[in-house]
N, C-alpha and C. Protein backbone atom coordinates (compact mmCIF):
# COMPACT_ATOMS: atom_id res chain seq x y z
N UNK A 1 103.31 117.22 148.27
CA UNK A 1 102.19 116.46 148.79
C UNK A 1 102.72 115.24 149.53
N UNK A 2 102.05 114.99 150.57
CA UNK A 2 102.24 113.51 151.24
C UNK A 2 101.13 112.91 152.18
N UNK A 3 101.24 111.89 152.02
CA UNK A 3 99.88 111.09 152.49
C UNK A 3 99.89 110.97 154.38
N UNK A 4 99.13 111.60 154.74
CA UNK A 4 99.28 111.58 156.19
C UNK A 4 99.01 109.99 157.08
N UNK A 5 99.89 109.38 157.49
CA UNK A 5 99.88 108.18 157.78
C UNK A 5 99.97 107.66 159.22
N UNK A 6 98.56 107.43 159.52
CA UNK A 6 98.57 107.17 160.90
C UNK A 6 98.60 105.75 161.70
N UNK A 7 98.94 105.83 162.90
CA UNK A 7 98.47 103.97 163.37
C UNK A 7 97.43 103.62 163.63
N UNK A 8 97.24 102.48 162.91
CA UNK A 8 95.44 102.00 163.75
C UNK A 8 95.63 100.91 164.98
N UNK A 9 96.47 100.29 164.77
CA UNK A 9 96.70 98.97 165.87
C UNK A 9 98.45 98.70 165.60
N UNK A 10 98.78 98.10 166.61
CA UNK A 10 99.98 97.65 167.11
C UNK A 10 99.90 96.18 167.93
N UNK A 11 100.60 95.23 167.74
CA UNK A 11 100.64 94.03 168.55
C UNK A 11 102.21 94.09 168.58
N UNK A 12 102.98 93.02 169.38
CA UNK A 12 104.30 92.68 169.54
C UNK A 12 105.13 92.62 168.40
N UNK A 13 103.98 91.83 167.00
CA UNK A 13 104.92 91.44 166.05
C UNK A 13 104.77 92.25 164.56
N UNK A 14 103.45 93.28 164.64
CA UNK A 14 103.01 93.80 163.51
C UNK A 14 102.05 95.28 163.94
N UNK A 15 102.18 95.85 162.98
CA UNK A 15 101.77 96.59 162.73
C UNK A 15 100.98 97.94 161.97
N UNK A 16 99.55 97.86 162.18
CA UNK A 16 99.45 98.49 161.22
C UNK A 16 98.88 100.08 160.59
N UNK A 17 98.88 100.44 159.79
CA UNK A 17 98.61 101.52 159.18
C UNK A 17 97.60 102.25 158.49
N UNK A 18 97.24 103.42 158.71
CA UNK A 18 96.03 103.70 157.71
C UNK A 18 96.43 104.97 157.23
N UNK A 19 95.43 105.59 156.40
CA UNK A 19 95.52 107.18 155.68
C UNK A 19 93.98 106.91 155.12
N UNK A 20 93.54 108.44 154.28
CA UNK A 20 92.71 108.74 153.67
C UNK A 20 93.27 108.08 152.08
N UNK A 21 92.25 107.54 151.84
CA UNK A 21 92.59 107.50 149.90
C UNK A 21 92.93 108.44 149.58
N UNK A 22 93.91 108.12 148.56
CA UNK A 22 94.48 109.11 147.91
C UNK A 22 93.30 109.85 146.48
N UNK A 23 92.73 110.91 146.12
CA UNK A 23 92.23 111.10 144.90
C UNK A 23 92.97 110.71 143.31
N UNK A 24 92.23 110.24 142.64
CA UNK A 24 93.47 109.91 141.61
C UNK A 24 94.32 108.46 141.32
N UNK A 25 94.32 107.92 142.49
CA UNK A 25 95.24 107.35 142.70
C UNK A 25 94.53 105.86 142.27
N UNK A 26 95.30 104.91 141.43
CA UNK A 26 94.64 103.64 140.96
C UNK A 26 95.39 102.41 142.00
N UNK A 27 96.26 102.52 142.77
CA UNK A 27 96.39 101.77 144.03
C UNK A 27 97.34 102.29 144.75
N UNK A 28 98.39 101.43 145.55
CA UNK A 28 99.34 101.82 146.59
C UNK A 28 100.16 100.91 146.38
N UNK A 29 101.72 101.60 146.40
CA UNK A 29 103.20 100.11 146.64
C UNK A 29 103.25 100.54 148.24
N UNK A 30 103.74 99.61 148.83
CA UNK A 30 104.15 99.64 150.34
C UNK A 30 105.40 98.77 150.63
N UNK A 31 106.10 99.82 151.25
CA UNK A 31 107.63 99.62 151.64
C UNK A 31 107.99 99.58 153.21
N UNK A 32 108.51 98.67 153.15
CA UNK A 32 109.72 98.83 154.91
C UNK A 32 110.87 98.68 154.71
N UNK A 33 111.69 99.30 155.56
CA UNK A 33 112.94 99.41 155.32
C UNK A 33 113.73 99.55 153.91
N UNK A 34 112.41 100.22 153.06
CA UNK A 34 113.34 100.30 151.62
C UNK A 34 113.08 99.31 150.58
N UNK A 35 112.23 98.45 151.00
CA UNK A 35 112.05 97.24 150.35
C UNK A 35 110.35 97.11 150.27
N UNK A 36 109.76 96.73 149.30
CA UNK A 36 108.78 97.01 148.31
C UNK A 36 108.02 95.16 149.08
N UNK A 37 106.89 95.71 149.71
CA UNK A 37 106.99 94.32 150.49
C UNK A 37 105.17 93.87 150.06
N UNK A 38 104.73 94.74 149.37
CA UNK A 38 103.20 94.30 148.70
C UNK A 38 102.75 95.74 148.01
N UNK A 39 101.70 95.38 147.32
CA UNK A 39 100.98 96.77 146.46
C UNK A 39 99.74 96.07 145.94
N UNK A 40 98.62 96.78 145.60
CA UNK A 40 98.20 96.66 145.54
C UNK A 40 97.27 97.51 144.22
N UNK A 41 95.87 97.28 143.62
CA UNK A 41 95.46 97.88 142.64
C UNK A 41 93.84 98.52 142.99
N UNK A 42 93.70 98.37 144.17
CA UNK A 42 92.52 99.41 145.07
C UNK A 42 92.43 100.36 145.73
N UNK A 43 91.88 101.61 144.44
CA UNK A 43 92.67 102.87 144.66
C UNK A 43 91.40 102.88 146.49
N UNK A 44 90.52 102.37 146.94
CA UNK A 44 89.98 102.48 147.98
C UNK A 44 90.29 102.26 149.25
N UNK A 45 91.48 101.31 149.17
CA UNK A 45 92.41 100.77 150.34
C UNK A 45 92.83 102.08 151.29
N UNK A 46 92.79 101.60 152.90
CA UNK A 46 93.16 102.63 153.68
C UNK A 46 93.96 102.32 154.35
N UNK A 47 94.15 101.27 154.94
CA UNK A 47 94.90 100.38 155.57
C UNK A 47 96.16 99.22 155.14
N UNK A 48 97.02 99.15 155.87
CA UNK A 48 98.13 97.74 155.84
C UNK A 48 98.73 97.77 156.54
N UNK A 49 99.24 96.43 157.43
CA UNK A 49 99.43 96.07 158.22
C UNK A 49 100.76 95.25 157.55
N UNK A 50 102.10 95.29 158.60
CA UNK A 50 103.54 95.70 158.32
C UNK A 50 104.25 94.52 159.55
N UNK A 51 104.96 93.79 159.25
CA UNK A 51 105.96 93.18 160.43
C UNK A 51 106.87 94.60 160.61
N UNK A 52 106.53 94.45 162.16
CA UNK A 52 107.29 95.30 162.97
C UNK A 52 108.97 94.94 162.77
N UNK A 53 109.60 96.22 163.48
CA UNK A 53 110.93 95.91 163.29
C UNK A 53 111.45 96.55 161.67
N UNK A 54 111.14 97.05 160.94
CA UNK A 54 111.61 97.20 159.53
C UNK A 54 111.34 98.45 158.97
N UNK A 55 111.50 99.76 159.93
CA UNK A 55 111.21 100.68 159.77
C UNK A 55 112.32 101.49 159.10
N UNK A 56 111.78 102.40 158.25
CA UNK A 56 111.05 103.44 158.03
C UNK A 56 109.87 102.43 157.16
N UNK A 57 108.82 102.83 156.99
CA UNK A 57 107.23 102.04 156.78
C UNK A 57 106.86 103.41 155.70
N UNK A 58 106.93 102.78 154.22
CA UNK A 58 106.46 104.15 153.27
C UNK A 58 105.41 103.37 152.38
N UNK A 59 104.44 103.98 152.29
CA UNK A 59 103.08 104.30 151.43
C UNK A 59 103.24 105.01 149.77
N UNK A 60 103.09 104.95 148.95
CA UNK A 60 103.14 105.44 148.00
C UNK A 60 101.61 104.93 147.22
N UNK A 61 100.91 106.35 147.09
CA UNK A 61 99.87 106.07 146.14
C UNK A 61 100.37 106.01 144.35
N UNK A 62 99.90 105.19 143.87
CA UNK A 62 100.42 104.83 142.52
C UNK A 62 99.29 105.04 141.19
N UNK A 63 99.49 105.63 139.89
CA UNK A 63 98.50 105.39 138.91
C UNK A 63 99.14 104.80 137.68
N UNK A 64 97.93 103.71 136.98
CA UNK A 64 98.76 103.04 136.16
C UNK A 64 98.82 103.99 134.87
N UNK A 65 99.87 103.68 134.63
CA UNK A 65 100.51 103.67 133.07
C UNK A 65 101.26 102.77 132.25
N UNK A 66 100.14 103.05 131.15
CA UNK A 66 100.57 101.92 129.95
C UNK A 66 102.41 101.84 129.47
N UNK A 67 102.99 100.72 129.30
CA UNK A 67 104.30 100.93 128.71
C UNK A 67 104.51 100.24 127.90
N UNK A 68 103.91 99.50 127.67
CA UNK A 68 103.68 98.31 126.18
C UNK A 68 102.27 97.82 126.17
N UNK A 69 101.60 96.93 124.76
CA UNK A 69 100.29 96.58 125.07
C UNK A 69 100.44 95.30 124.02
N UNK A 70 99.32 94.37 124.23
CA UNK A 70 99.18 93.76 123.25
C UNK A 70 97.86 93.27 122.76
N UNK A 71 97.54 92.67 121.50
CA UNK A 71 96.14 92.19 121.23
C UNK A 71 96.23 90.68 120.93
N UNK A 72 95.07 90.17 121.32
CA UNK A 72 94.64 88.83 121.05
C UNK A 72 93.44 88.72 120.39
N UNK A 73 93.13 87.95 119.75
CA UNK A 73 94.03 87.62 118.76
C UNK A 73 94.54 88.83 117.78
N UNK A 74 95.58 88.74 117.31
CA UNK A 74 96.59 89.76 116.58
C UNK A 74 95.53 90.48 115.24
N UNK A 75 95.09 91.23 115.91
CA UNK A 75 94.45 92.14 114.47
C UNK A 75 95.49 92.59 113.36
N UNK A 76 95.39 92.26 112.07
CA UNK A 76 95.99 92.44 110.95
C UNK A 76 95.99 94.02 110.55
N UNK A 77 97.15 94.65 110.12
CA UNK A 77 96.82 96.11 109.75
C UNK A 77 96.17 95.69 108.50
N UNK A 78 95.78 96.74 107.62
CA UNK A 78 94.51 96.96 106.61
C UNK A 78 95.47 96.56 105.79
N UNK A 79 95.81 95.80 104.39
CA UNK A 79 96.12 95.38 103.68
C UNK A 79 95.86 95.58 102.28
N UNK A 80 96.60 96.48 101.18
CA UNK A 80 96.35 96.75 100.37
C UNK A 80 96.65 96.13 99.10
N UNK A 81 96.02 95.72 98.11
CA UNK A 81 96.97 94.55 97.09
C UNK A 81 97.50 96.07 96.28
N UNK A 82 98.70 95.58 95.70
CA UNK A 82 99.59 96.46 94.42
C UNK A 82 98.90 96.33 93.18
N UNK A 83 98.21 97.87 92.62
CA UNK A 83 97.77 97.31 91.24
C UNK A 83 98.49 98.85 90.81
N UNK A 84 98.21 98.79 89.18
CA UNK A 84 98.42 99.19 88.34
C UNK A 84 97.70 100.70 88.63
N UNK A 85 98.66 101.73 88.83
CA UNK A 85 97.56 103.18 89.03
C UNK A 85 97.19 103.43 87.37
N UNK A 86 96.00 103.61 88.00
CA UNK A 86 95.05 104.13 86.91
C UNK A 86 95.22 105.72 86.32
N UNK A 87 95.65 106.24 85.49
CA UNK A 87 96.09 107.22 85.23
C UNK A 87 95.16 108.23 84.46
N UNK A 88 94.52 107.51 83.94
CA UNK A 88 93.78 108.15 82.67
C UNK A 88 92.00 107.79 82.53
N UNK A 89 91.05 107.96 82.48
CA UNK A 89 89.79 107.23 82.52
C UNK A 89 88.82 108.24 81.32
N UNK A 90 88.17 107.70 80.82
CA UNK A 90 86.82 108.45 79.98
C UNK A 90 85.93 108.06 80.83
N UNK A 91 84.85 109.74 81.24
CA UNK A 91 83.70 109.66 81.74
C UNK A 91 82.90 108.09 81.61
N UNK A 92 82.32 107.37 82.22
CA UNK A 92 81.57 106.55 82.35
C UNK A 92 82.36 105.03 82.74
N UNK A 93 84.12 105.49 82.59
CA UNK A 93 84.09 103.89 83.03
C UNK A 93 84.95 103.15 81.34
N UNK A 94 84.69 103.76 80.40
CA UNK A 94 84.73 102.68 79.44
C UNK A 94 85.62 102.76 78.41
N UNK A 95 86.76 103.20 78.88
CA UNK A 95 88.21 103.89 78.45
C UNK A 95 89.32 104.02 79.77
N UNK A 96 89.56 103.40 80.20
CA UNK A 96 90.57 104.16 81.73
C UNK A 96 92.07 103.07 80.90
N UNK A 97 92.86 103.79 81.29
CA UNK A 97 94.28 103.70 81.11
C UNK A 97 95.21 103.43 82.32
N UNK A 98 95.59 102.14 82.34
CA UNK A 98 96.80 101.82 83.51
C UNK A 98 98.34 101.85 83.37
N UNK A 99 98.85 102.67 84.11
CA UNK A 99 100.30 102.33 84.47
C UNK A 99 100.69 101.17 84.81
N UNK A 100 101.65 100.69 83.47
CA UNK A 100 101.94 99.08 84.15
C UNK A 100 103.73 99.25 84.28
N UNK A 101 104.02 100.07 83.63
CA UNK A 101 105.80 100.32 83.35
C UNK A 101 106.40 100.79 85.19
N UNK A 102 106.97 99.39 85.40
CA UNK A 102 108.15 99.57 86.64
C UNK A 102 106.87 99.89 88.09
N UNK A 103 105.90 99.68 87.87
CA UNK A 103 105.03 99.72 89.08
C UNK A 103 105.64 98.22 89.66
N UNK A 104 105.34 98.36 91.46
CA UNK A 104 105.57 97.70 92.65
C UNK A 104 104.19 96.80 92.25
N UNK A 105 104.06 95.26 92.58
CA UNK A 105 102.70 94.56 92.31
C UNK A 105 102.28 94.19 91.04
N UNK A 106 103.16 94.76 90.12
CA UNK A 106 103.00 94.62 88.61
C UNK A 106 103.74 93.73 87.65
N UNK A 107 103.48 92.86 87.06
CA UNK A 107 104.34 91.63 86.65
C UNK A 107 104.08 90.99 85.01
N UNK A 108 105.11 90.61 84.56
CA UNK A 108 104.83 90.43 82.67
C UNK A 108 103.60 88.59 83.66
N UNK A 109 102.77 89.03 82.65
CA UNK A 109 101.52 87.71 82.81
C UNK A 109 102.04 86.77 82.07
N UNK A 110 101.87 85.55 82.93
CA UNK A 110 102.55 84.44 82.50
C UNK A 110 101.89 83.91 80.93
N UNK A 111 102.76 83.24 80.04
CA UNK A 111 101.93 82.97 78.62
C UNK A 111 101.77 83.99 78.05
N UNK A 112 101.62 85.14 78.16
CA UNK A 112 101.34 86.50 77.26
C UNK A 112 102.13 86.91 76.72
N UNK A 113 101.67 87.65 75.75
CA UNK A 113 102.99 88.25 74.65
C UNK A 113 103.30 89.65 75.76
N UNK A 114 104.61 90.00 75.01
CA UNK A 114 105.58 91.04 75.93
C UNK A 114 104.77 92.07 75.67
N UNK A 115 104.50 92.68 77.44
CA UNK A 115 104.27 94.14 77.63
C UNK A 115 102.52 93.48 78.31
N UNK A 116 102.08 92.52 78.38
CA UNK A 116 100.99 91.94 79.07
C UNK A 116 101.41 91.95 80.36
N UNK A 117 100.43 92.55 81.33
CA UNK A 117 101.29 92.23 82.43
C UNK A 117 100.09 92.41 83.41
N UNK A 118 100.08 91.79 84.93
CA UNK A 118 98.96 91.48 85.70
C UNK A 118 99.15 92.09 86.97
N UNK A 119 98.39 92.17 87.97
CA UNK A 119 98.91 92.77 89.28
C UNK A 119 97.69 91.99 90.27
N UNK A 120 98.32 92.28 91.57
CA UNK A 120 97.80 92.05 92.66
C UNK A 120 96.53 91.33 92.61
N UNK A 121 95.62 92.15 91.92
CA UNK A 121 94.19 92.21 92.01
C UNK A 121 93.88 90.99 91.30
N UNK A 122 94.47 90.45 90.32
CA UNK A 122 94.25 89.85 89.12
C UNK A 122 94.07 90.76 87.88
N UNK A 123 93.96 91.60 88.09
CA UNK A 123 93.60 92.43 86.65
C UNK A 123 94.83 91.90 85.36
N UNK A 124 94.43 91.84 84.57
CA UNK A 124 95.09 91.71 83.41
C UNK A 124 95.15 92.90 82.44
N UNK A 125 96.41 93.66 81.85
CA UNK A 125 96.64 94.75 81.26
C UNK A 125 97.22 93.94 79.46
N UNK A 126 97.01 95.04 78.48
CA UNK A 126 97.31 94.46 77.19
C UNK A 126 98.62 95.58 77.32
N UNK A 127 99.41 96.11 76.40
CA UNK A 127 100.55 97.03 76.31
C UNK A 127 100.35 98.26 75.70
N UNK A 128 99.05 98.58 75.72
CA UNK A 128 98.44 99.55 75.98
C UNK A 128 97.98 100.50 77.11
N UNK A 129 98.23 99.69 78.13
CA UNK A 129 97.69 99.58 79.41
C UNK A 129 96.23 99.89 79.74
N UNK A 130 95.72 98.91 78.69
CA UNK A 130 93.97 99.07 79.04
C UNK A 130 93.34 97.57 80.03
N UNK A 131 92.65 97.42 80.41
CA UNK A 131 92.50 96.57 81.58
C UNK A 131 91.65 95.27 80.38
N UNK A 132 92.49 93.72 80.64
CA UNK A 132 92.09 92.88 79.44
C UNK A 132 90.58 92.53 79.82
N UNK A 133 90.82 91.93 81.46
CA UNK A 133 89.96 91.20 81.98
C UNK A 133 88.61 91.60 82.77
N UNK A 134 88.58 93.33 82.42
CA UNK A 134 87.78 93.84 82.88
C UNK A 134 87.35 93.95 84.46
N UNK A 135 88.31 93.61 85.41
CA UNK A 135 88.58 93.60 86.74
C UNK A 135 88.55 95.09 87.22
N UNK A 136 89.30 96.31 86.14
CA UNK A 136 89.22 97.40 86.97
C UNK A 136 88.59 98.64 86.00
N UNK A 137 88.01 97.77 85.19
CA UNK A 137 87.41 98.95 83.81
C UNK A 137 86.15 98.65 83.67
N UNK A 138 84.97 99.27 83.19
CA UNK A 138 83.95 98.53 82.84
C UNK A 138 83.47 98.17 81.78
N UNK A 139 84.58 97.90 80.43
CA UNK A 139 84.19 97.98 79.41
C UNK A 139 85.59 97.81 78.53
N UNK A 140 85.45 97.63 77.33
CA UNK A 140 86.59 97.58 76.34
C UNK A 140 86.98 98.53 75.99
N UNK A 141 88.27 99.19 75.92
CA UNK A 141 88.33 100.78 75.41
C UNK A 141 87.80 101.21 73.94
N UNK A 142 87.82 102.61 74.05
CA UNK A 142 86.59 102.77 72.94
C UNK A 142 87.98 103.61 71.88
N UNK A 143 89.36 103.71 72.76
CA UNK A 143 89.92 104.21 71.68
C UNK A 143 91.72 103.85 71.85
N UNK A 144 92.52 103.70 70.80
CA UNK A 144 93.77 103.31 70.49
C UNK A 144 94.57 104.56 71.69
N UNK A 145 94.01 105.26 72.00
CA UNK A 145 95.21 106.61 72.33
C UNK A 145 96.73 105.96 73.80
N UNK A 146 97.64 106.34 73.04
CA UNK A 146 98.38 105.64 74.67
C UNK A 146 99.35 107.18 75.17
N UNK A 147 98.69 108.20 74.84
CA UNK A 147 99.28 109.14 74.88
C UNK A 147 97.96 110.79 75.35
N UNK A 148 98.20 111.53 76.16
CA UNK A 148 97.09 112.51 76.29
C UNK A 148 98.14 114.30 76.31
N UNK A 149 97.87 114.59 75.00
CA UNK A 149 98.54 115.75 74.95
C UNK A 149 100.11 115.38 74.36
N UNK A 150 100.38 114.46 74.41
CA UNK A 150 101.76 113.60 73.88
C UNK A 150 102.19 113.54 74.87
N UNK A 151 101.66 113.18 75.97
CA UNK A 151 102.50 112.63 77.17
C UNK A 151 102.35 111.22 77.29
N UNK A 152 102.56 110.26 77.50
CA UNK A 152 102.71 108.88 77.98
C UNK A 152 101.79 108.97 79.02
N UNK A 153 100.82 107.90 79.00
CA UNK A 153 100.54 107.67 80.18
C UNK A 153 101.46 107.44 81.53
N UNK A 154 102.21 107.07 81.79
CA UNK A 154 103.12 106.60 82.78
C UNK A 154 103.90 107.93 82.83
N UNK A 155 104.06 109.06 82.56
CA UNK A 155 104.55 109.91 82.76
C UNK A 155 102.97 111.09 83.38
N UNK A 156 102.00 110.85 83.74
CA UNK A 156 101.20 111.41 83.77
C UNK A 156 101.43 112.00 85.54
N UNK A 157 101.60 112.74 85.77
CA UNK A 157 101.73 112.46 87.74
C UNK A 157 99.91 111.91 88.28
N UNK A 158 100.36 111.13 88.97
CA UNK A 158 99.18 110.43 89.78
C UNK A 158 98.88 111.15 90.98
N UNK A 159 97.35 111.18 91.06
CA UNK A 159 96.65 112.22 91.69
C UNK A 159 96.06 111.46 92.91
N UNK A 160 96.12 111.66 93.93
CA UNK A 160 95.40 111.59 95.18
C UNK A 160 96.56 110.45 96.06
N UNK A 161 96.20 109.45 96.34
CA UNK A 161 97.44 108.66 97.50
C UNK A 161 97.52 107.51 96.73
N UNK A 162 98.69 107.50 96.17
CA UNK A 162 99.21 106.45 95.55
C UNK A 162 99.32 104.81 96.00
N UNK A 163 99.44 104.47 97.29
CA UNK A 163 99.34 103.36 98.08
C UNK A 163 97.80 103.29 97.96
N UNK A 164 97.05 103.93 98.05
CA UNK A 164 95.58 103.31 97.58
C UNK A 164 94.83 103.46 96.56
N UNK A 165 96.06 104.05 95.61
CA UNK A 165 95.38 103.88 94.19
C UNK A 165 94.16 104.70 93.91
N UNK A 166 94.39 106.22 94.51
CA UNK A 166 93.07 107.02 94.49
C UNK A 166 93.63 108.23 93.46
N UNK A 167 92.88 108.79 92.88
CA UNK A 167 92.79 109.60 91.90
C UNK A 167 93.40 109.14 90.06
N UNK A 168 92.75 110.17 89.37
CA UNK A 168 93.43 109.63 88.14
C UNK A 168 92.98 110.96 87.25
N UNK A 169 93.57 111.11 86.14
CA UNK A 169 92.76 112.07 84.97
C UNK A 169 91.61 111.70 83.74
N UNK A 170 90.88 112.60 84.03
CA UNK A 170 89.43 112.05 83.44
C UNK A 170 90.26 112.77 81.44
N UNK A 171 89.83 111.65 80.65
CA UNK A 171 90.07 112.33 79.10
C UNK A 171 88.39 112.28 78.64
């Protein structure tokens, strides 16, 4: 393909040029002698006009493409706090069991006796891993068990996407 490029006018010191728009095309660079001497971003432009003398005279229809971008103000990616996966829950809410052993976000709570430990959210865990402060449970557990089938809770595999803390096993 090439853009058929004709003269519209001529004077002593300039000269200039036209064509049909290009389809497609989101503007034009324009060159003389090899050298990139204006461009423009109106893919409607038909015309430009050139100091004589600096020939060969080339047209190039151009479309943009992105090669980096940026935002203002800087939108934050989605932000998740680190808590304690929930491993274990009784129907209604009022029994759920947290993994607190070697979780990311998970920390011995300051002042508490050993194996208390808090996360992200604020939630507060006893060493049971039942939720103290009621932040992610709805209720006080209704039973001692720290074990389902004699497995450990913390040995339980966690169900659904772990970075958002989705799934758990219903007892």
């Amino acid at each position: 393909m090439s853009i058929d490029i004709r003269k519209v006018s001529e004077t002593a010191t300039s000269i200039t040029l036209g064509w049909v728009p290009v389809a497609g095309a989101d503007g034009y660079r324009f060159y003389s002698a090899g050298v990139l001497r204006s461009k423009t971003m109106d893919p409607s432009r038909d015309k430009v006009q050139f100091s004589k003398g600096a020939e060969p005279y080339r047209i190039e229809a151009v479309i943009l493409t992105p090669i980096d971008e940026g935002v203002y103000p800087a939108v934050a990616p989605p932000a998740y706090k680190k808590v304690a996966p929930r491993v274990a829950f009784k129907q209604g809410g009022s029994d759920a069991r947290f993994c607190t052993v070697g979780q990311p976000g998970v920390v011995q709570e300051g002042g508490a006796p050993p194996g208390h430990t808090i996360d992200e959210s604020g939630a507060t865990y006893d060493e049971n891993g039942l939720c103290k402060n009621g932040l992610r449970s709805d209720g006080p557990a209704l039973t001692g068990a720290r074990e389902i089938n004699g497995r450990p809770y913390c040995e339980l595999p966690t169900m659904g996407d772990p970075t958002k803390n989705t799934g758990s096993w219903q007892i």
